[in-house]
Protein backbone atom coordinates (compact mmCIF):
# COMPACT_ATOMS: atom_id res chain seq x y z
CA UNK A 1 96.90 39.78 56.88
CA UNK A 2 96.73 36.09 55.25
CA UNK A 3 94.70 36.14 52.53
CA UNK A 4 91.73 34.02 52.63
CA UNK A 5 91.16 30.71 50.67
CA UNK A 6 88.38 32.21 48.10
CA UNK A 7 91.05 35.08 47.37
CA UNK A 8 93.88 32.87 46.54
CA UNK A 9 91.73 31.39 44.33
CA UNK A 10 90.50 34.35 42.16
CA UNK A 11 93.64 35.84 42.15
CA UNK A 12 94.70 32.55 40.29
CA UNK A 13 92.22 32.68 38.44
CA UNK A 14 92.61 36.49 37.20
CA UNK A 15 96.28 35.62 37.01
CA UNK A 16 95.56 32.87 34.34
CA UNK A 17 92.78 34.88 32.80
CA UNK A 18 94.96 37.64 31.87
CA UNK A 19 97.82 35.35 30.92
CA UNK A 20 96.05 34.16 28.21
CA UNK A 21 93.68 37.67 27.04
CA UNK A 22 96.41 40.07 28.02
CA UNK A 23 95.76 42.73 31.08
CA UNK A 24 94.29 45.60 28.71
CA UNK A 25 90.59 47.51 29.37
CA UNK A 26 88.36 44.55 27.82
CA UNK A 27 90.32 41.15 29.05
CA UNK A 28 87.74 40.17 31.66
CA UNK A 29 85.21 40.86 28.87
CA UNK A 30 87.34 38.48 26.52
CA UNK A 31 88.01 35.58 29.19
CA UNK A 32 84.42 35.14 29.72
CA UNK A 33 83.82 34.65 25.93
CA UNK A 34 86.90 32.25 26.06
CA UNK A 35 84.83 30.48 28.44
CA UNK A 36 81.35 30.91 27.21
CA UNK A 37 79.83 32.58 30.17
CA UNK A 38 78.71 36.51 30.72
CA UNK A 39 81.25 38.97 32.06
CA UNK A 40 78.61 38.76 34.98
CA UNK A 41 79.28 35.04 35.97
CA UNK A 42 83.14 35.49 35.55
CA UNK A 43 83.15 38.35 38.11
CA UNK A 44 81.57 36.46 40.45
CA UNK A 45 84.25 33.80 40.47
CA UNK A 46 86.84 36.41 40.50
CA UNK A 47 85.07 38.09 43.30
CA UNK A 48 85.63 35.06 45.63
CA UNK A 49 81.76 35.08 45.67
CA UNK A 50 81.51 31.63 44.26
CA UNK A 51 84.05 28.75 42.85
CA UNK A 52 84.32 27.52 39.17
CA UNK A 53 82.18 24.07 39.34
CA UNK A 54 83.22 20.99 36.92
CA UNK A 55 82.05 23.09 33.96
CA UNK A 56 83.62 26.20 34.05
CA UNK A 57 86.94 23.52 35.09
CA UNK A 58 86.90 21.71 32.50
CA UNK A 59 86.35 24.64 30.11
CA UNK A 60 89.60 26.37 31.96
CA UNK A 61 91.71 23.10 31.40
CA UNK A 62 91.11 23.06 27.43
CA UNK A 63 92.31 26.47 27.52
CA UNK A 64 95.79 25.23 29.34
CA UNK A 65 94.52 26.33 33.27
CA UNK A 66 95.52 23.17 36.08
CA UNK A 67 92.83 22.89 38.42
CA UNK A 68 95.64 21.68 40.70
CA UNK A 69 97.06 25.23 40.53
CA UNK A 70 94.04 27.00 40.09
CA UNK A 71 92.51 25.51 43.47
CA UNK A 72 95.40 24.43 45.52
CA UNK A 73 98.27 26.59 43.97
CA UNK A 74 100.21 23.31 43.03
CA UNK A 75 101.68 22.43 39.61
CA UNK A 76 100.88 19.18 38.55
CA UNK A 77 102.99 16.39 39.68
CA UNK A 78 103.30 12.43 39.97
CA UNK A 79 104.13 10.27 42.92
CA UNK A 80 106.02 7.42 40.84
């Protein structure tokens, strides 16, 4: 079964959040401090319940996430 739109999109976004707070007991707990939000807020973006807004975006690119990859799985590229 194809997996929907909102769950490409946590997974990505789980994927990068334990990429950069390791995948121990504690990291989702340690992402949302890395993005100033409660543990609450981040599961409900990781649930698929709701997407990251400009915000929580922009806070994910100074940590090193592409919202190109994050929403669309593409790296970023140019068309030169």
């Amino acid at each position: 079964m194809a997996k929907t739109y909102q769950q490409q999109v946590s997974q990505r976004l789980e994927k990068f959040g334990k990429s950069i707070c390791g995948d121990q007991y504690g990291w989702k707990s340690a992402f949302a401090r890395k993005l100033s939000i409660s543990p609450s807020a981040l599961g409900t973006y990781l649930s698929g319940t709701i997407f990251p807004g400009y915000q929580i975006l922009a806070r994910l690119y100074k940590l090193g996430c592409s919202s190109d990859w994050l929403l669309y799985g593409k790296s970023i590229t140019t068309n030169l």
